[in-house]
N, C-alpha and C. Protein backbone atom coordinates (compact mmCIF):
# COMPACT_ATOMS: atom_id res chain seq x y z
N UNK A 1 0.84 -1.17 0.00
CA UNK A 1 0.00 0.00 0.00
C UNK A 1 0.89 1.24 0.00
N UNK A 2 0.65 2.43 -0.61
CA UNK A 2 1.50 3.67 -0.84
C UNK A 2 1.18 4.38 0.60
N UNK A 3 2.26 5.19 0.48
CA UNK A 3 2.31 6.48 1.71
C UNK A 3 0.87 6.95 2.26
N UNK A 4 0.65 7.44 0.12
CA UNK A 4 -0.80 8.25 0.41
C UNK A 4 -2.09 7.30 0.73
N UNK A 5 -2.47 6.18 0.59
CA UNK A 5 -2.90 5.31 1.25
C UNK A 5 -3.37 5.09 2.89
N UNK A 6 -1.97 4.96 2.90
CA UNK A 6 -1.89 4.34 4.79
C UNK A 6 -2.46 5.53 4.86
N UNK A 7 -1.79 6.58 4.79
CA UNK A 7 -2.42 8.16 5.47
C UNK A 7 -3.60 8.42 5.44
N UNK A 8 -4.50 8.39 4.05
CA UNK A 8 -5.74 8.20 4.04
C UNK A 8 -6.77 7.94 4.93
N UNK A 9 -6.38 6.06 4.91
CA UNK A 9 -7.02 5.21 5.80
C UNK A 9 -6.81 5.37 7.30
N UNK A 10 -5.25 6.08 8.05
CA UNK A 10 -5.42 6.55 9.51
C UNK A 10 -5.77 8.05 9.80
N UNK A 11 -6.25 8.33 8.17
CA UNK A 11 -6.91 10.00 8.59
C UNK A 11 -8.66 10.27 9.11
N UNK A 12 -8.86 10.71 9.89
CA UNK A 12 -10.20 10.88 10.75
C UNK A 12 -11.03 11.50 10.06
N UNK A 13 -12.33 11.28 9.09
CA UNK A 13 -13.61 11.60 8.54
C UNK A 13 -13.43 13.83 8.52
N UNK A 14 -12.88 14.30 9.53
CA UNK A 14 -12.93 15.55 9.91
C UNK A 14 -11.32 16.36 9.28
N UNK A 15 -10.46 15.25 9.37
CA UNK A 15 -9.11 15.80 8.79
C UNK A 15 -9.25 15.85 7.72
N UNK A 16 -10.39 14.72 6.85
CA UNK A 16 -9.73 14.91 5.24
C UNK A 16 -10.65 16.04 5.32
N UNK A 17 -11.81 16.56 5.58
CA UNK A 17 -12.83 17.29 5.25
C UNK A 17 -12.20 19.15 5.38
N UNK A 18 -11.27 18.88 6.28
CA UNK A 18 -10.22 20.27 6.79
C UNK A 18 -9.44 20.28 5.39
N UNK A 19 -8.89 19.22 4.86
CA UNK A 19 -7.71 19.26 3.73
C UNK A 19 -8.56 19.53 2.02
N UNK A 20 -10.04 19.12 1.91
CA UNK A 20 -10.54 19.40 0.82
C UNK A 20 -11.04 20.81 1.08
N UNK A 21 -11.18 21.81 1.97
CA UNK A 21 -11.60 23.12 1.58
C UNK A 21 -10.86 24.23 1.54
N UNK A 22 -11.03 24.94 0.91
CA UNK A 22 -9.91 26.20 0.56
C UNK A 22 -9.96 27.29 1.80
N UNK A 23 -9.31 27.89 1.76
CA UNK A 23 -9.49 29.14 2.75
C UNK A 23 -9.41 30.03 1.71
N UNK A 24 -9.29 31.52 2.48
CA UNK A 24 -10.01 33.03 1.18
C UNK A 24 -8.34 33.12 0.42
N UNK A 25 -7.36 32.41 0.97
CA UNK A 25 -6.54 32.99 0.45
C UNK A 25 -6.22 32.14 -0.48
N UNK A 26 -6.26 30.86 -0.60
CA UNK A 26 -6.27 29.91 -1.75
C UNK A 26 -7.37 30.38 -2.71
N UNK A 27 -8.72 30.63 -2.21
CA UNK A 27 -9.41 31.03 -3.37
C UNK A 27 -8.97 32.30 -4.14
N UNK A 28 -8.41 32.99 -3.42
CA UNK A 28 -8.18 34.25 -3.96
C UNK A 28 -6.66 33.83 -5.32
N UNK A 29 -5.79 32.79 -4.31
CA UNK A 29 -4.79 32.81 -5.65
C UNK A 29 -5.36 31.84 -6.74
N UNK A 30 -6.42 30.99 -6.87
CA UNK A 30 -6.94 30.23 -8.07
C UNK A 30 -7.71 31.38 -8.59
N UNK A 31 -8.10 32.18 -8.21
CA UNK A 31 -9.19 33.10 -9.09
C UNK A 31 -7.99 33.89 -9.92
N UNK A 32 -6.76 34.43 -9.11
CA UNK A 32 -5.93 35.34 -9.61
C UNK A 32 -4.91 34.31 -10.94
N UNK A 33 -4.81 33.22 -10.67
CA UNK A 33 -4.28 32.52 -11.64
C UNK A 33 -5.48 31.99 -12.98
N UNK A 34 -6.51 32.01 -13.30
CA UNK A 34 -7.29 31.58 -13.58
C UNK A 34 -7.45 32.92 -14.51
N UNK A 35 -7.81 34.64 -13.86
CA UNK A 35 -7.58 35.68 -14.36
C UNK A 35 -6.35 35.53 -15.37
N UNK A 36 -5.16 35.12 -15.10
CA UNK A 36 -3.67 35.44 -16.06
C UNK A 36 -3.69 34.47 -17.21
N UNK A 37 -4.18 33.14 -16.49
CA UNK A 37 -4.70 32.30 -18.30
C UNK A 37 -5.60 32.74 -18.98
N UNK A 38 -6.29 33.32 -18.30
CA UNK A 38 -7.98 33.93 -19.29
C UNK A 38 -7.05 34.96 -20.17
N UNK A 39 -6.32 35.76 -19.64
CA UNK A 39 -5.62 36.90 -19.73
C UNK A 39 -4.51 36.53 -20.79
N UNK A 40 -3.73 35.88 -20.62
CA UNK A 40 -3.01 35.12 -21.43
C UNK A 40 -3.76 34.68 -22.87
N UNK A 41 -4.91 33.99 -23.03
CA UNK A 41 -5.71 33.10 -23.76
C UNK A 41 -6.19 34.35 -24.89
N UNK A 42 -6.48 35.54 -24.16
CA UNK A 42 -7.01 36.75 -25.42
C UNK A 42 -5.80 37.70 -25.56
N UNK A 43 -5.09 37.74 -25.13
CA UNK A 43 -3.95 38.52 -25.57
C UNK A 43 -3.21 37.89 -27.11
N UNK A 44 -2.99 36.39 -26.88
CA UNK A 44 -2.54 36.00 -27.47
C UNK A 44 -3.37 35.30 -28.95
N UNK A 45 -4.45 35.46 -28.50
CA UNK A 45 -5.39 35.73 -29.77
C UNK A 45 -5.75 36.88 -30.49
N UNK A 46 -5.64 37.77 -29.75
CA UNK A 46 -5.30 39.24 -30.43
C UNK A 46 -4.08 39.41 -31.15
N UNK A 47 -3.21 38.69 -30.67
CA UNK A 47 -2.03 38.99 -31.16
C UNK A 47 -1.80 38.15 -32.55
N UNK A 48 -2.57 36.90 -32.85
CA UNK A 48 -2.39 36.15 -33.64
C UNK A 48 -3.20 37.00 -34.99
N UNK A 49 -3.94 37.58 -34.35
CA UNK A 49 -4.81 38.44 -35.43
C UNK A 49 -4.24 39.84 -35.93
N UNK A 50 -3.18 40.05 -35.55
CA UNK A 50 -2.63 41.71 -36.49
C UNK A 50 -1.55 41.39 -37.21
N UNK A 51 -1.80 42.36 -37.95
CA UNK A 51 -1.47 42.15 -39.34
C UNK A 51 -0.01 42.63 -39.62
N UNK A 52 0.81 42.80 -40.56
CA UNK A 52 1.68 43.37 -40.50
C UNK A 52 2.14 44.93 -39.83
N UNK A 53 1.12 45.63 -40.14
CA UNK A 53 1.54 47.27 -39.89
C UNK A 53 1.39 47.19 -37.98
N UNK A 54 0.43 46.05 -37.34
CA UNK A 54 0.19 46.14 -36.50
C UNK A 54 1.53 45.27 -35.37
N UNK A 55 1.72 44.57 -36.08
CA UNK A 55 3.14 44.07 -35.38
C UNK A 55 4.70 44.99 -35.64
N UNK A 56 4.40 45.83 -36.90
CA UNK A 56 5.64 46.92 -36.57
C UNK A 56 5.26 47.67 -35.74
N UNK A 57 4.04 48.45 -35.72
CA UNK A 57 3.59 48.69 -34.29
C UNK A 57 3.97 48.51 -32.85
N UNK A 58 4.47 47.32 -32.46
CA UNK A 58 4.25 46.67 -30.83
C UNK A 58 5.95 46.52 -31.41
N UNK A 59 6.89 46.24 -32.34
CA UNK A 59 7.79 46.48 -32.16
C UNK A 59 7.95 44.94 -32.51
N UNK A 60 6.89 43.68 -33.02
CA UNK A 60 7.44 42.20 -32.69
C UNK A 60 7.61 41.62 -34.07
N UNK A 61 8.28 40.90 -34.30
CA UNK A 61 8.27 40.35 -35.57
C UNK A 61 7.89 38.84 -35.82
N UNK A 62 7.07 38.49 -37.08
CA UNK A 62 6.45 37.07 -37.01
C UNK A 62 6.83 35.97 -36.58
N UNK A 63 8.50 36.14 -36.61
CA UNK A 63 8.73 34.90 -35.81
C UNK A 63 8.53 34.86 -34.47
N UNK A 64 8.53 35.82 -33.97
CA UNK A 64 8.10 36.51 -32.33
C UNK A 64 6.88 36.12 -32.41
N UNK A 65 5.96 36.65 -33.02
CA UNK A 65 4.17 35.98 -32.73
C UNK A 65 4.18 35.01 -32.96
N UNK A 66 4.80 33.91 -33.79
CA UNK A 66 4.60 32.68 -33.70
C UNK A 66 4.89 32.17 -32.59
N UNK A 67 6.24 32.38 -32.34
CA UNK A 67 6.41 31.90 -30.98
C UNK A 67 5.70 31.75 -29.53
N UNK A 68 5.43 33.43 -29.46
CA UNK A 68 4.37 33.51 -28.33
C UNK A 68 3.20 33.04 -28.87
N UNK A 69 2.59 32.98 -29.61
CA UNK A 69 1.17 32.12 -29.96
C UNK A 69 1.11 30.97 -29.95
N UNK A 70 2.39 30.31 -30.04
CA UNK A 70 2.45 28.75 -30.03
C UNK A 70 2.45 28.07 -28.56
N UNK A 71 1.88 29.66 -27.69
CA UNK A 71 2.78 28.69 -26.16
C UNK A 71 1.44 28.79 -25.78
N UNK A 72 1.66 27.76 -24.79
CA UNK A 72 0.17 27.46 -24.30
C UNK A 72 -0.24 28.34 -23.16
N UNK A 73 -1.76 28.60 -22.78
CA UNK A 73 -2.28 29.65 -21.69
C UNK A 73 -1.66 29.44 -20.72
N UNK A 74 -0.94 28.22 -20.16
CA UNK A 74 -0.14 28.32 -18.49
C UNK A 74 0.92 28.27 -19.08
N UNK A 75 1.81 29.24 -20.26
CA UNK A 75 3.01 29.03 -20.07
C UNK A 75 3.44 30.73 -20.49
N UNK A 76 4.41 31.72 -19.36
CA UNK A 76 4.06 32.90 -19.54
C UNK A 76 5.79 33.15 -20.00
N UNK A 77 5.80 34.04 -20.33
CA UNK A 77 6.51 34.63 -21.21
C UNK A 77 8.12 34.31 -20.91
N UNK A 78 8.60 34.24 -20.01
CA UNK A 78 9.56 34.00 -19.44
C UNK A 78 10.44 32.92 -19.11
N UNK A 79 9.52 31.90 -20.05
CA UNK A 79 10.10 30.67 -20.31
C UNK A 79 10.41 30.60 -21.27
């Protein structure tokens, strides 16, 4: 039987019920991460959509929008 197992089975009906609910500050960082993929998800669909004059604009060049358009909503710029 695994770690998470045994632990399970000597955990008390009231401990797991403490470990499945969030407090305000966990909810607050899934809402705030959840915001930066949403955020992420239309930026980078906007971005897939301008055109040439609009990418000399922002300063990026197509191989640059490909790039960032190719990355997925949880993966931010800095990787």
């Amino acid at each position: 039987m695994s770690h998470i197992n045994q632990h399970l089975i000597a955990a008390s009906p009231s401990d797991l019920r403490a470990r499945r609910t969030f407090g305000p500050l966990q909810w607050l960082q899934l809402v705030t991460i959840l915001s930066l993929w949403h955020r992420r998800m239309r930026t980078r669909a906007h971005l897939a959509r301008l055109d040439e004059a609009g990418l000399r604009d922002i300063g990026m060049s197509e191989a640059e929008r490909r790039a960032e358009c190719a990355r997925p909503f949880w993966q931010g710029a800095d990787r």
